[in-house]
Protein backbone atom coordinates (compact mmCIF):
# COMPACT_ATOMS: atom_id res chain seq x y z
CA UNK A 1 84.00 -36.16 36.71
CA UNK A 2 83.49 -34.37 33.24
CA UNK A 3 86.76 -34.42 32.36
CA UNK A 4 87.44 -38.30 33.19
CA UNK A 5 83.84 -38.81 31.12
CA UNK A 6 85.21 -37.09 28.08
CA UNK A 7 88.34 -39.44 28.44
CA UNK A 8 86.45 -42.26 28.59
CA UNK A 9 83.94 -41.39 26.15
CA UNK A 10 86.76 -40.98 23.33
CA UNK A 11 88.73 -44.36 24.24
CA UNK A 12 85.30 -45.78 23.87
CA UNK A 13 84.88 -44.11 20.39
CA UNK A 14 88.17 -44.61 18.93
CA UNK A 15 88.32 -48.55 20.22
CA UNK A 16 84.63 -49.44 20.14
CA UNK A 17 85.26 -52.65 18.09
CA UNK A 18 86.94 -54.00 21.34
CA UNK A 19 83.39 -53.64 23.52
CA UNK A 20 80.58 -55.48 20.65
CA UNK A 21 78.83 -56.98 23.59
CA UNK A 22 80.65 -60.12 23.09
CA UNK A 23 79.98 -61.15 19.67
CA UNK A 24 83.58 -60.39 18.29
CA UNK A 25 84.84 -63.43 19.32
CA UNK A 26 82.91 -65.67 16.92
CA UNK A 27 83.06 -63.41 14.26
CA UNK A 28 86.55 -62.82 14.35
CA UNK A 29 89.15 -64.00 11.39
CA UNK A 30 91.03 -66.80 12.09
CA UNK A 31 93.70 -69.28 10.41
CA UNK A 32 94.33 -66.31 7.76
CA UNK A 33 96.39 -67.80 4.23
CA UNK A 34 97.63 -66.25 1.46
CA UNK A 35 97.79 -68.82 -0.91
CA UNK A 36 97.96 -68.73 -5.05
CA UNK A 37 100.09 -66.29 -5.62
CA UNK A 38 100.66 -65.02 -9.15
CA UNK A 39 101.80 -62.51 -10.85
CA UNK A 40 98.15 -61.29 -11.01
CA UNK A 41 96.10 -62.49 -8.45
CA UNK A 42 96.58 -64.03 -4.91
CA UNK A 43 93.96 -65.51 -2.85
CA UNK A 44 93.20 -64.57 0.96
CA UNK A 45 91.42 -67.53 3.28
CA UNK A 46 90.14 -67.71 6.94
CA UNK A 47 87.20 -69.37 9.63
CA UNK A 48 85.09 -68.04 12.00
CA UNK A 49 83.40 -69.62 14.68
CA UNK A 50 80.09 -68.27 13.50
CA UNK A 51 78.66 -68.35 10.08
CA UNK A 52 78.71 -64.33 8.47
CA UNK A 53 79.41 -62.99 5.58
CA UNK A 54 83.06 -61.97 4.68
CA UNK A 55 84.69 -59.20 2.75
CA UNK A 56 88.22 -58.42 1.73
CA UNK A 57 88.86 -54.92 2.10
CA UNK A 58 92.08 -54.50 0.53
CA UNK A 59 94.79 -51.72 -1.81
CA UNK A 60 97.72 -50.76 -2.96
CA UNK A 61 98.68 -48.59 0.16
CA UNK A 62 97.88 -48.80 3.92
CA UNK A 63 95.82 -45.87 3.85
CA UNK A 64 94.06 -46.80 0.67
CA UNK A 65 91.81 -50.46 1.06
CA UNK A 66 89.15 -49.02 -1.66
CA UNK A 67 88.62 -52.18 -3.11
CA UNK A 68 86.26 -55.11 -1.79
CA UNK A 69 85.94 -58.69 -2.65
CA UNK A 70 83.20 -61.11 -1.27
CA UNK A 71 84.26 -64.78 0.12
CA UNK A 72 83.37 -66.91 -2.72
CA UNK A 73 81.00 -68.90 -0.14
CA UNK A 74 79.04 -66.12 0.88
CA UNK A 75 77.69 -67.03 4.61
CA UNK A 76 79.82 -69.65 6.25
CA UNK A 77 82.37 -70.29 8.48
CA UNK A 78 84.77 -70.82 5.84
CA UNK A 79 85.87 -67.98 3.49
CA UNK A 80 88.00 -67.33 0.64
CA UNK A 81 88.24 -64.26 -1.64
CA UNK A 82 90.18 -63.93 -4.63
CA UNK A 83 91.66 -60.66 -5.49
CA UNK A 84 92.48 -60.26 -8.98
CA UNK A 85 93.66 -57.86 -11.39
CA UNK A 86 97.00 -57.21 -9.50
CA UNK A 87 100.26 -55.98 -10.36
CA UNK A 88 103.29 -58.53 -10.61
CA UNK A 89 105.50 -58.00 -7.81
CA UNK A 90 103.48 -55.65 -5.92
CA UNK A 91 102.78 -55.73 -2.48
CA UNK A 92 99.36 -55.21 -1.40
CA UNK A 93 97.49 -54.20 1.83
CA UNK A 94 94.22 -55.92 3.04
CA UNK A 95 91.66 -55.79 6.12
CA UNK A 96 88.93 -58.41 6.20
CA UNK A 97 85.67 -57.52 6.75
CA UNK A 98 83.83 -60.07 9.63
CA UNK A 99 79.82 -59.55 9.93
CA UNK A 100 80.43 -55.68 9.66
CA UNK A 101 83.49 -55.54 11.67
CA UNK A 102 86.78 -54.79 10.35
CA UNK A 103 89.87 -56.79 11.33
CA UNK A 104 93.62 -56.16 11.42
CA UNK A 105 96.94 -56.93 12.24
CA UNK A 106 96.87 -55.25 15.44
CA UNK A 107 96.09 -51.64 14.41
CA UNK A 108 97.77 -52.02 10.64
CA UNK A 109 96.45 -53.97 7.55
CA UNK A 110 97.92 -57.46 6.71
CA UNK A 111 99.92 -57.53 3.66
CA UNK A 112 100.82 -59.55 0.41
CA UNK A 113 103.34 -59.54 -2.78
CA UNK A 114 102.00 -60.73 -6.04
CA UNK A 115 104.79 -62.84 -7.99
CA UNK A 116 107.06 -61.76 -10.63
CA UNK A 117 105.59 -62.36 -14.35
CA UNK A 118 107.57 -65.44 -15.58
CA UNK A 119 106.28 -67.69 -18.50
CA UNK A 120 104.79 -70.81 -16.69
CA UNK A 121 104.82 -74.03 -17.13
CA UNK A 122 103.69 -76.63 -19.74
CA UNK A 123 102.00 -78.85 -19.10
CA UNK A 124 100.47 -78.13 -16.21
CA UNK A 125 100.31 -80.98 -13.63
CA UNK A 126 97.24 -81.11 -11.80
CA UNK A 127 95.88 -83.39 -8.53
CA UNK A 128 92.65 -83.80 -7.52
CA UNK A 129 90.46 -85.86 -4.98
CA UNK A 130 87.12 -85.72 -2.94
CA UNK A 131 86.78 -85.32 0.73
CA UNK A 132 84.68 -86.96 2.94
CA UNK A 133 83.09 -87.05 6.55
CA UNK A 134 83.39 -90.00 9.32
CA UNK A 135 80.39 -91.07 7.99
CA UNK A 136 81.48 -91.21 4.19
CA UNK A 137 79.27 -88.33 2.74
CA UNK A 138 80.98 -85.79 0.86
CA UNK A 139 81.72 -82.82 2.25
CA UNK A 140 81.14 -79.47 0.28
CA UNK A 141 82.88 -76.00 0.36
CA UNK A 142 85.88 -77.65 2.72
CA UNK A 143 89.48 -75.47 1.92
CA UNK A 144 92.23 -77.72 0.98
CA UNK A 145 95.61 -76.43 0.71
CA UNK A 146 98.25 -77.83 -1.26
CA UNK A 147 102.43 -77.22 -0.82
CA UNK A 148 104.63 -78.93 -3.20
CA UNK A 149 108.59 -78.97 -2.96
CA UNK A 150 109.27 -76.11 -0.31
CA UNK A 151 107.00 -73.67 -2.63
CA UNK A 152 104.22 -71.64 -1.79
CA UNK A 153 100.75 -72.72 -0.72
CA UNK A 154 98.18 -73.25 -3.17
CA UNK A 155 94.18 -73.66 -2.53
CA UNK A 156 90.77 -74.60 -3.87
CA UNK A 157 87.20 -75.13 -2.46
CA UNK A 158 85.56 -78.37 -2.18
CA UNK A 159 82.71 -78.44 -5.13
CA UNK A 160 78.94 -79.39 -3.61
CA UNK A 161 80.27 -83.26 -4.75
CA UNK A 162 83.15 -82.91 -2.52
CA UNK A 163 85.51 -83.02 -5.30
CA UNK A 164 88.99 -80.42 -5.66
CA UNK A 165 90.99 -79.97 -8.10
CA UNK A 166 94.46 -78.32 -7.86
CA UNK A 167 97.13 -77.85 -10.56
CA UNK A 168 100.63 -78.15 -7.93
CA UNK A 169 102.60 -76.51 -11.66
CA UNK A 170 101.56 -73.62 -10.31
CA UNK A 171 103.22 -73.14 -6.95
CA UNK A 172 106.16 -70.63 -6.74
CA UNK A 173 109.59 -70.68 -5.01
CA UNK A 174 109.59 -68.74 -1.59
CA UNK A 175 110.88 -65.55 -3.48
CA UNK A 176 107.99 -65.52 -6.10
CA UNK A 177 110.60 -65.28 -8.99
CA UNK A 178 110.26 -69.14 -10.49
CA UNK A 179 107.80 -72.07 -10.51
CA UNK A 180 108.90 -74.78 -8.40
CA UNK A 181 110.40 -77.16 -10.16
CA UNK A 182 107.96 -80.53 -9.56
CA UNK A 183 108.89 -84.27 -10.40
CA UNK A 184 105.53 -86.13 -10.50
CA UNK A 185 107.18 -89.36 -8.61
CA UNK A 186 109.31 -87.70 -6.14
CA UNK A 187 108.24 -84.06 -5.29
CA UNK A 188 106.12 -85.01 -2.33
CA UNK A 189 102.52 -83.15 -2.37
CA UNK A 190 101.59 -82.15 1.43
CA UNK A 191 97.58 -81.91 1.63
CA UNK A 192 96.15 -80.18 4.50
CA UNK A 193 92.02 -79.66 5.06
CA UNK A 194 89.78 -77.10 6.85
CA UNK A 195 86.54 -77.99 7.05
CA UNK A 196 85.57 -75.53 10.14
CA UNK A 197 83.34 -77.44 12.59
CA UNK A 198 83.35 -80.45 10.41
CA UNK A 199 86.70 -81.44 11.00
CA UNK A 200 89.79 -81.06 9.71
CA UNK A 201 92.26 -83.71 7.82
CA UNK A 202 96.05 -84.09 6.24
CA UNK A 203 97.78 -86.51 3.49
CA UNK A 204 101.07 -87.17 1.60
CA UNK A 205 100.49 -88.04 -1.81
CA UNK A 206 103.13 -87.51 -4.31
CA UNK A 207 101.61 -86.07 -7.40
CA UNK A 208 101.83 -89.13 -9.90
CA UNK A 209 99.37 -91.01 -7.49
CA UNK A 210 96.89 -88.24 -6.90
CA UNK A 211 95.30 -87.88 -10.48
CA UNK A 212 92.42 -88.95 -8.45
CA UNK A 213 93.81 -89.04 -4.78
CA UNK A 214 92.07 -91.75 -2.27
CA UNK A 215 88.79 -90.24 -0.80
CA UNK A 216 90.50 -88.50 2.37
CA UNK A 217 88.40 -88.65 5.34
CA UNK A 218 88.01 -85.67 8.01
CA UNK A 219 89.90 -86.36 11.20
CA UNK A 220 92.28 -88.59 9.74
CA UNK A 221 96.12 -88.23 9.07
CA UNK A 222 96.36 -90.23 5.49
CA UNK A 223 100.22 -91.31 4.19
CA UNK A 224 99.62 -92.47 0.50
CA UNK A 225 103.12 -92.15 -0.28
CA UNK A 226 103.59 -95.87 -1.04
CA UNK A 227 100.47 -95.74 -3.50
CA UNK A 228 101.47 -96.58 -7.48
CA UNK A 229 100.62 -93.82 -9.84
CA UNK A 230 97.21 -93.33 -10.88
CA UNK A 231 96.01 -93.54 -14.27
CA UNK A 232 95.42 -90.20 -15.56
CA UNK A 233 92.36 -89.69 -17.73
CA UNK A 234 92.96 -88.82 -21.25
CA UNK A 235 90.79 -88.30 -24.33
CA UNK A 236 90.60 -91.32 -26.59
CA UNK A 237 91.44 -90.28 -30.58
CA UNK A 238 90.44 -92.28 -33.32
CA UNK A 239 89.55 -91.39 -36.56
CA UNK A 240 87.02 -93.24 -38.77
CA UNK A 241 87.58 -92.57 -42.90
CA UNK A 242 85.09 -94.62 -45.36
CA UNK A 243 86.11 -94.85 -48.81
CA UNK A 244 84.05 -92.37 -51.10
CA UNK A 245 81.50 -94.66 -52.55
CA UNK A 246 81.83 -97.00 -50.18
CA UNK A 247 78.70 -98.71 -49.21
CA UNK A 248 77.46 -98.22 -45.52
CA UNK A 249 75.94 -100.08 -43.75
CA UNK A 250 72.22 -100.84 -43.16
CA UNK A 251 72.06 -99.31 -39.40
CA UNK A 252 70.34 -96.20 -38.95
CA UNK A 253 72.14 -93.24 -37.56
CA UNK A 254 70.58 -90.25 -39.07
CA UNK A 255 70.01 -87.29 -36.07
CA UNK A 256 66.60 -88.08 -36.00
CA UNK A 257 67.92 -91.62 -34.41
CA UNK A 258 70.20 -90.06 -32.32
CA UNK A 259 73.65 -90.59 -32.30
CA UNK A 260 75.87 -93.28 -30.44
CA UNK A 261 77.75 -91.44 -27.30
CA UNK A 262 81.04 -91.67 -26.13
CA UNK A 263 81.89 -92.73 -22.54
CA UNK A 264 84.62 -90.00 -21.67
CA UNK A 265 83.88 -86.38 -21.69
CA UNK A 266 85.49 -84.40 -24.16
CA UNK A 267 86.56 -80.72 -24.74
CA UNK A 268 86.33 -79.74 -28.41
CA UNK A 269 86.15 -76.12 -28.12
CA UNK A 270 90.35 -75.40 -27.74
CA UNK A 271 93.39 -76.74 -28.68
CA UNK A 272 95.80 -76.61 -25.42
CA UNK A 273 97.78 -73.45 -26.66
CA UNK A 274 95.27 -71.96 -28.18
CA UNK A 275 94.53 -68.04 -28.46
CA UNK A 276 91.50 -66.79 -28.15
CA UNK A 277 90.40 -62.63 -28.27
CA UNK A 278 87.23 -63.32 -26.45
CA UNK A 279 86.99 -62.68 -22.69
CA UNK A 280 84.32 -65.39 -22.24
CA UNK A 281 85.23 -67.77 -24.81
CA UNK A 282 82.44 -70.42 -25.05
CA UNK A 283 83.53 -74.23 -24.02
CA UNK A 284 81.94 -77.21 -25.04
CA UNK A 285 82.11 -81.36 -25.68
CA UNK A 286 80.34 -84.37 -25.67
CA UNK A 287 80.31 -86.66 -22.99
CA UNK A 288 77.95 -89.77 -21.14
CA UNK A 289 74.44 -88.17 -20.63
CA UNK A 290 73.57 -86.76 -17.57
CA UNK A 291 77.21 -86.53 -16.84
CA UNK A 292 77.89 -83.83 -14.32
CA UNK A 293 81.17 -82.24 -14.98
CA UNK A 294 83.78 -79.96 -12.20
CA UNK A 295 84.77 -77.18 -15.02
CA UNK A 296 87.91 -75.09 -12.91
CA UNK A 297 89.00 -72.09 -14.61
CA UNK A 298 92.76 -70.44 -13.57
CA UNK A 299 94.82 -67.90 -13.52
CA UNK A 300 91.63 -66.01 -11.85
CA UNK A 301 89.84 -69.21 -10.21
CA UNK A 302 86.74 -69.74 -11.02
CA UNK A 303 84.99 -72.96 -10.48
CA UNK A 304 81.01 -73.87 -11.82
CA UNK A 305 79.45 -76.99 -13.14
CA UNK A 306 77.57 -78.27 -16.21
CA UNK A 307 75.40 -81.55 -17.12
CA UNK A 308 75.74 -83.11 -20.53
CA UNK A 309 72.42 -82.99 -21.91
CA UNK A 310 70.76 -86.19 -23.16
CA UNK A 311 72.41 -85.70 -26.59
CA UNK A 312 75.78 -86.52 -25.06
CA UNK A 313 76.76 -82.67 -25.48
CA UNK A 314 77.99 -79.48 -23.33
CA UNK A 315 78.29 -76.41 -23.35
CA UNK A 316 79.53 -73.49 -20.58
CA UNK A 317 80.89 -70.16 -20.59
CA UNK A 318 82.65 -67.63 -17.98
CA UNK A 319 80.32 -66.01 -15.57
CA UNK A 320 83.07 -62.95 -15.84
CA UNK A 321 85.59 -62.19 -17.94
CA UNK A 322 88.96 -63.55 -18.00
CA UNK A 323 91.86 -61.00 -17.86
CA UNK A 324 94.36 -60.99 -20.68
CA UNK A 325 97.06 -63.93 -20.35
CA UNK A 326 97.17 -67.67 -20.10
CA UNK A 327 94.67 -69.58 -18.08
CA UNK A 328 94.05 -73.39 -17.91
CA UNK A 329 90.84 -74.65 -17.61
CA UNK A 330 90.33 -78.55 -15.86
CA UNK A 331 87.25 -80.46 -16.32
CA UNK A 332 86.61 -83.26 -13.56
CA UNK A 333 84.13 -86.18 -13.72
CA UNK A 334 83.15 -89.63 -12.60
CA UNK A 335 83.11 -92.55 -15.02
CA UNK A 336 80.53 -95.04 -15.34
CA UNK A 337 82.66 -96.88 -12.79
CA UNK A 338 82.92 -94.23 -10.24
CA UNK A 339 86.22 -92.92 -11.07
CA UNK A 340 87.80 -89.31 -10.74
CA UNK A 341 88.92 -88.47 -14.23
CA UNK A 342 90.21 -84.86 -15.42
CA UNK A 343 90.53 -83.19 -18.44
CA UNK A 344 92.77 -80.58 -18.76
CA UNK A 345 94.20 -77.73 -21.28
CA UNK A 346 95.76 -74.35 -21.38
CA UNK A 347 94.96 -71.73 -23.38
CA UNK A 348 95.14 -67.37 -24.00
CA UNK A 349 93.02 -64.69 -23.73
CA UNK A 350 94.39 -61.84 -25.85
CA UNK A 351 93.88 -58.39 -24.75
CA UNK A 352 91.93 -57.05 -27.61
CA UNK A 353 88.41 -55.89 -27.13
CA UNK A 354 86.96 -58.13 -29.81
CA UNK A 355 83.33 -59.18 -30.12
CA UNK A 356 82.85 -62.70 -28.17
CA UNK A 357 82.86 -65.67 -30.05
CA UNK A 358 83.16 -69.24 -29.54
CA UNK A 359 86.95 -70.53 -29.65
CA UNK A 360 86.69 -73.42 -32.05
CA UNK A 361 89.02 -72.91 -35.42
CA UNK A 362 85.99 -73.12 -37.63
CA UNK A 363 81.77 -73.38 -37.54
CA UNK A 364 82.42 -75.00 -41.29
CA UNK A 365 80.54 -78.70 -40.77
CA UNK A 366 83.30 -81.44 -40.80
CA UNK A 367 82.95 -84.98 -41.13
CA UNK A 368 83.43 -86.85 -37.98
CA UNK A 369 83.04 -90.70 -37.35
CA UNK A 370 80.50 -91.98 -35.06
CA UNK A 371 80.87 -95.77 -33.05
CA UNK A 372 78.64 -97.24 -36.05
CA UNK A 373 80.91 -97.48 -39.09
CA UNK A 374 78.93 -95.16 -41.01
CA UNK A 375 79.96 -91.83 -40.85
CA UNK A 376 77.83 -88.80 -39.63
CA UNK A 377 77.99 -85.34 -40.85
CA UNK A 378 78.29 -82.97 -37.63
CA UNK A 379 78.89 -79.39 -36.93
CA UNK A 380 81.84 -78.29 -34.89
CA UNK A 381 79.58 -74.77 -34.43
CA UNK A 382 78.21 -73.53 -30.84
CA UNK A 383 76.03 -76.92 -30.22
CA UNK A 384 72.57 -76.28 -28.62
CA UNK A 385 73.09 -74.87 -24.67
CA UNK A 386 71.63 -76.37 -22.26
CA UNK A 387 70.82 -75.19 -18.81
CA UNK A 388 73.77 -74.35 -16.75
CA UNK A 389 73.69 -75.06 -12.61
CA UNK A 390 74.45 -72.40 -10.68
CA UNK A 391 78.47 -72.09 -9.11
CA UNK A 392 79.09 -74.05 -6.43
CA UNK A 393 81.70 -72.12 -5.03
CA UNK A 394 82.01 -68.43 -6.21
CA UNK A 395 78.54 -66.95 -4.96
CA UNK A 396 78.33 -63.19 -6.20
CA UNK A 397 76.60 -60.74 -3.52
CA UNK A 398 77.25 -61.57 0.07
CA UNK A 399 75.05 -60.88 2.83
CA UNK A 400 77.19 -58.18 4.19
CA UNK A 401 78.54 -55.47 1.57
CA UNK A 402 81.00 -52.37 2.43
CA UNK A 403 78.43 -49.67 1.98
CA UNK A 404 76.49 -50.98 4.95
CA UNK A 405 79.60 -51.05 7.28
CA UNK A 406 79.67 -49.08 10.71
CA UNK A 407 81.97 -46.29 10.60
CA UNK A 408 85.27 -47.57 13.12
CA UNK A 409 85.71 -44.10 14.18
CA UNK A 410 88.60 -41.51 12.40
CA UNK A 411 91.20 -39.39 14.17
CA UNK A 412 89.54 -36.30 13.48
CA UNK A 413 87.12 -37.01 15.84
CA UNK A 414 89.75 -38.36 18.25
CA UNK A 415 91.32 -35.06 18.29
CA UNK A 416 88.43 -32.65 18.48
CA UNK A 417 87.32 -34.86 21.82
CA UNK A 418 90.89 -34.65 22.86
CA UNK A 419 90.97 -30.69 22.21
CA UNK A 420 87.68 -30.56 24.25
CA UNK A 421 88.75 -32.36 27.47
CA UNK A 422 92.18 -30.15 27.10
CA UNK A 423 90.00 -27.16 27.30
CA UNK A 424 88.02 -28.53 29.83
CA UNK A 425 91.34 -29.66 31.97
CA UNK A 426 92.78 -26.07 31.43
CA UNK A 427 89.36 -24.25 32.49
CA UNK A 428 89.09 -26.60 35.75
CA UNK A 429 92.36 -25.61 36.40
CA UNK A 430 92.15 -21.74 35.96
CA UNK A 431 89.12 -21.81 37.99
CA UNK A 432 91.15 -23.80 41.14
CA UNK A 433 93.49 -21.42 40.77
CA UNK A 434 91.45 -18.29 41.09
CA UNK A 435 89.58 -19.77 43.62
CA UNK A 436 92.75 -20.51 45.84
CA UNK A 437 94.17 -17.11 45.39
CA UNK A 438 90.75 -15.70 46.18
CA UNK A 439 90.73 -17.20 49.64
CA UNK A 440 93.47 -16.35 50.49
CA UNK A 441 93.02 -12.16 49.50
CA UNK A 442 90.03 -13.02 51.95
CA UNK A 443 91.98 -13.95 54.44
């Protein structure tokens, strides 16, 4: 009996995940993606049937998952992590981390290969939509997953307005050495939603009509190939020059008046192509007041918001740095009618350490025309910052963090408790023995 207990006791020990009174089920991973893959980052996805706290528990080598990242939602049902600062063409090992509990691919980690490092694509072409319940109320932090001409999987996060935003550019053939090669009117865009308990959706869209997409409703199947191509949002130039010593007019529009707004939101900040050698390069515009604006930042996703103040300008910058390289940053909005519009322009980080500073070519005040015909004399400098909203979708500290982790047991111990019940097995024996021969001197 104290040699089957020992047995027992160190199949327990070694496999104790397996007997968590039950609560495993819910908590367990499911519907695990790999999705945006670069050469530098790669995102990992999954549900649970419970809400907890997730963790990516991942590394360069089975036998070395150092390295954590948090589900951008924090405590949910719905979880994706981003890991960043990869290697191109590298594959990588990962565990996820459930409420505490570690999960594998039976008894190994999962793993993932970052893409080769090719230049990528300009410009970018980018979709977006909303999604919405049965009963028409936006649905926030819902996964939507995007493929695009046989290429690999891309993803986003549903903002707290329901609203995604996905650039389709950056989806690579099945070998991760090219982009995909995507024709706006023909490459047909296969949408596909996870919204956990909520619901779940799909929709063919080819990319041309999806600059917004139609609402698309959980529990529906939507075909939207027949729909004509959007209009995609772009910002209005004009240029206003007055004569010098030209007479103005007699309307007022000193500051102290305030000045006329626009009614698209604009990024002034950077040129598409730009270089800039600060890791959080400040961003800013004018725009409607009161205008919430979707700001998405990629390569390394990162997705917040920001209100144009009642000036008509905004301002936002980076929570984190952005790693060396091009990125491409896509500002989303609704018009005065209601209307998805996006804004969108790439631009590089260079690897220097420099001092931050804001990206614009010059603080020197320039000249710029107003909607009165007077002109108005108006710094392209940092304009004043107003309050930024928190990020709807990349939380930073989740409930749950490695440190706190229960220990799944090593193979040291597995050993030592297998040594013991040897030695036990081998004593029982010995003592049989010399009992048996014992009886029978005896006799």
């Amino acid at each position: 009996m104290l040699i089957l207990g020992v047995v027992i006791g160190v199949f327990l020990v070694r496999n104790r995940q397996l007997f968590r009174l039950g609560a495993s089920g819910e908590e367990a991973p499911k519907d695990i993606r790999v999705t945006n893959v670069s050469d530098s980052t790669l995102t990992v996805s999954w549900t649970t049937d419970a809400e907890t706290a997730g963790v990516v528990e991942w590394g360069d080598s089975e036998g070395s998952l150092g390295r954590t990242t948090p589900s951008e939602v924090g405590t949910g049902s719905i979880h994706s992590a981003t890991l960043t600062g990869l290697e191109p063409a590298t594959v990588y090992f990962y565990k996820i981390n459930s409420a505490g509990e570690v999960f594998d691919n039976n008894g190994i980690p999962w793993q993932a290969q970052t893409a080769a490092a090719v230049q990528a694509p300009s410009p970018p072409i980018v979709i977006s939509g909303t999604i919405e319940d049965a009963s028409r109320n936006l649905v926030e932090n819902a996964l939507v997953y995007v493929t695009a001409g046989g290429g690999t999987s891309l993803s986003t996060l549903t903002s707290q307005e329901g609203n995604w935003v996905v650039a389709v550019s950056n989806a690579r053939t099945q070998d991760l050495e090219a982009f995909v090669d995507i024709d706006e009117s023909r490459t047909l865009a296969e949408i596909s939603v996870q919204a956990g308990s909520r619901g779940t959706a799909s929709a063919l869209i080819y990319p041309a009509s999806a600059k917004p997409a139609p609402p698309i409703v959980l529990g529906q199947s939507h075909d939207f190939k027949n729909l004509p191509p959007s209009f995609e949002s772009d910002v209005p130039q004009s240029q206003l020059e007055v004569p010098e010593g030209q007479e103005t007019s007699g309307f007022d529009v000193s500051e102290e008046a305030g000045t006329p707004q626009g009614s698209t939101v604009t990024l002034e900040s950077v040129d598409s192509g730009e270089v800039v050698a600060s890791t959080q390069p400040e961003f800013f515009g004018e725009g409607p007041p009161n205008t919430v604006i979707t700001i998405t930042v990629e390569s390394d996703p990162i997705t917040d918001q920001a209100t144009v103040d009642d000036n008509g300008e905004w301002n936002w910058s980076p929570p984190d740095n952005l790693s060396p390289g091009t990125h491409r940053i896509t500002l989303s909005w609704r018009d005065a009618q209601g209307i998805l519009r996006t804004l969108t322009r790439s631009f590089v980080v260079q690897a220097a350490e420099d001092p931050a500073f804001v990206s614009t070519p010059s603080a020197t005040p320039t000249t710029r025309p107003t909607s009165s015909p007077t002109p108005t004399v108006k710094p392209t400098g940092t304009p004043t910052p107003t309050p930024k909203l928190s990020a709807t979708v990349t939380p930073k500290t989740p409930t749950a963090t490695p440190s706190s982790l229960p220990d799944a047991g090593t193979t040291a111990n597995t050993i030592v408790f297998g040594l013991l019940a040897l030695a036990l097995l081998t004593f029982s024996g010995l003592t049989f023995t010399f009992s048996m021969n014992k009886n029978r001197e005896n006799q």
